[in-house]
Protein backbone atom coordinates (compact mmCIF):
# COMPACT_ATOMS: atom_id res chain seq x y z
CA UNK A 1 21.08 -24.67 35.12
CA UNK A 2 17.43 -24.15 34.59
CA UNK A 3 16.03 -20.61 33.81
CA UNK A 4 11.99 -20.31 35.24
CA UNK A 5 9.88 -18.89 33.03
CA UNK A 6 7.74 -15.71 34.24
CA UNK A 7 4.03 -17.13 33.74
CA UNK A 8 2.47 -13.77 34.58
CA UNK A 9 2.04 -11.05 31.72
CA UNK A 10 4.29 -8.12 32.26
CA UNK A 11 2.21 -4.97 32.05
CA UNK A 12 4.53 -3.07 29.68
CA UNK A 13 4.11 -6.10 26.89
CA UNK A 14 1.83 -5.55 24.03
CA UNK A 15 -0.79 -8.68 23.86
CA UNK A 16 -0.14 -8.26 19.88
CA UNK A 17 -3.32 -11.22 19.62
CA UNK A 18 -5.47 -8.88 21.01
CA UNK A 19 -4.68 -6.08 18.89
CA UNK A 20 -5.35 -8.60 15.61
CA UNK A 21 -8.65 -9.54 16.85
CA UNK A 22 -9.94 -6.16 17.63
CA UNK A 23 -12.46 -5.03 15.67
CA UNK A 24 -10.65 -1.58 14.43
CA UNK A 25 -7.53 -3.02 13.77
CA UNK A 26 -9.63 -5.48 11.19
CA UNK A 27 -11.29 -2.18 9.99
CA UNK A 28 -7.83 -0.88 9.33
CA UNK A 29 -6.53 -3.79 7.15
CA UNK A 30 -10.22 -3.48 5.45
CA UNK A 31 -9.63 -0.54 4.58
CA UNK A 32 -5.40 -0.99 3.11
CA UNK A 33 -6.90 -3.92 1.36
CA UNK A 34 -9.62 -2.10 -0.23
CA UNK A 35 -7.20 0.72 -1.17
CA UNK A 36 -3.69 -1.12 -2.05
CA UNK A 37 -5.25 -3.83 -4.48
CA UNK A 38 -7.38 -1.89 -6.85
CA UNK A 39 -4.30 0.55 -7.30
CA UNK A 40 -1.26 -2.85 -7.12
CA UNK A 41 -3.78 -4.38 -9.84
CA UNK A 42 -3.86 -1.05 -11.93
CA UNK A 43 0.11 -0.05 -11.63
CA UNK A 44 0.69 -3.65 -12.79
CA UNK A 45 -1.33 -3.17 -15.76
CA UNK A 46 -0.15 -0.09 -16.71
CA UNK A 47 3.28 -1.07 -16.25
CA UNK A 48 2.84 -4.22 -18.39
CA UNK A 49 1.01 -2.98 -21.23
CA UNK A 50 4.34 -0.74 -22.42
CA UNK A 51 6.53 -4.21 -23.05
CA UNK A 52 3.30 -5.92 -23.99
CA UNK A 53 2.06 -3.46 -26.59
CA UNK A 54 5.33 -2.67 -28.17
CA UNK A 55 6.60 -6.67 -28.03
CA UNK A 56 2.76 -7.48 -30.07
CA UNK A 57 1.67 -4.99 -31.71
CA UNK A 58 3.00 -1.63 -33.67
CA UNK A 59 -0.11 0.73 -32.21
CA UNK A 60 2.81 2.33 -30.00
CA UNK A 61 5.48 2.63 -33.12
CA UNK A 62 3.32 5.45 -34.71
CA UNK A 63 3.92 9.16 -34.42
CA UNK A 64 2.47 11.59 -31.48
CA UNK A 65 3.93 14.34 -32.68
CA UNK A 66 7.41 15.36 -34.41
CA UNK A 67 10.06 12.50 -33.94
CA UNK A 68 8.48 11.16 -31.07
CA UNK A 69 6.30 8.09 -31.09
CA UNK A 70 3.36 6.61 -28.32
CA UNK A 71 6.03 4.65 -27.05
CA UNK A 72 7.73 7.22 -25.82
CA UNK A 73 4.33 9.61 -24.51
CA UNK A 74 3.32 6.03 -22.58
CA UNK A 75 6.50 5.56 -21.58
CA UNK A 76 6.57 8.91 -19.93
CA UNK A 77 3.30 8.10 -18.72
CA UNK A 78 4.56 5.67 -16.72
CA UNK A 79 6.49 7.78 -15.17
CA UNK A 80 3.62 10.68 -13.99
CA UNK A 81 1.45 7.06 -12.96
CA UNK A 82 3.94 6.31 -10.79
CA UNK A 83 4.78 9.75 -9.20
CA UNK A 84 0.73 10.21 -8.90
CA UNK A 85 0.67 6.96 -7.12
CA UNK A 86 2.89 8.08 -4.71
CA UNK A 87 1.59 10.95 -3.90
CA UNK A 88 -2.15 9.79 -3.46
CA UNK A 89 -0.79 6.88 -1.19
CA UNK A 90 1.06 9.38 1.37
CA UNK A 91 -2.19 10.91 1.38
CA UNK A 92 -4.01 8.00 2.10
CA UNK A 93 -1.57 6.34 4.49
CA UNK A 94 -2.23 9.57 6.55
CA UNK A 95 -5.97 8.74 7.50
CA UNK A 96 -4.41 4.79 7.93
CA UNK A 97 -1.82 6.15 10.62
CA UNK A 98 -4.99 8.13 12.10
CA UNK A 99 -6.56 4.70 12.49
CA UNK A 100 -3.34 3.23 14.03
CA UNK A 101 -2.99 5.99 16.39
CA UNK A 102 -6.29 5.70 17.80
CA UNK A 103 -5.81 1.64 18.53
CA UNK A 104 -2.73 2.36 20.01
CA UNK A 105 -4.42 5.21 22.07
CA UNK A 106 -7.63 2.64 22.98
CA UNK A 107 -4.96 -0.01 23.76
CA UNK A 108 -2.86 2.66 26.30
CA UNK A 109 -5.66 3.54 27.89
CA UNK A 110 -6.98 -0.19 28.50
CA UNK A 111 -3.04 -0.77 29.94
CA UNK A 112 -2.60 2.54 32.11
């Protein structure tokens, strides 16, 4: 038994080609690029220079202050990087789903 294919577009499917063409939704992954690869590059960095610097050199094995060495302060660090990173992301991603919202909106009222 052979099924027939609708050839017309139903109205309540999203042309998802459209959407990726559009200039704004270009402008959008402009704008995640431009923010998500300076701070991927710098979080790897960061992250990597702990095993790095303490594997190759002995700049990290000296004291900070009492018992506790840089390892430990960068190491901790990492930690505060991380949670900072996190934070300034949500923040960010809030003016990206502000951009969403108003394709979707553009893309509603071209359907309705």
């Amino acid at each position: 038994m052979e099924m027939k294919q609708d050839t017309h577009t139903n109205q309540n499917e999203i042309d998802y080609t459209e959407i990726a063409k559009s200039a704004e939704f270009k402008q959008l992954l402009q704008a995640k690029k431009k923010f998500i690869i300076p701070m991927s590059l710098f979080f790897f960095c960061f992250y990597i220079a702990l095993p790095l610097m303490t594997s190759y050199s002995k700049v990290l094995n000296k004291t900070a202050f009492g018992d506790i060495t840089w390892a430990w302060v960068f190491a901790f660090g990492q930690f505060v990087m991380t949670w900072s990173l996190c934070m300034i992301y949500s923040k960010k991603a809030a003016s990206f789903d502000k951009i969403s919202a108003g394709i979707l909106q553009k893309l509603n009222r071209g359907r309705g």
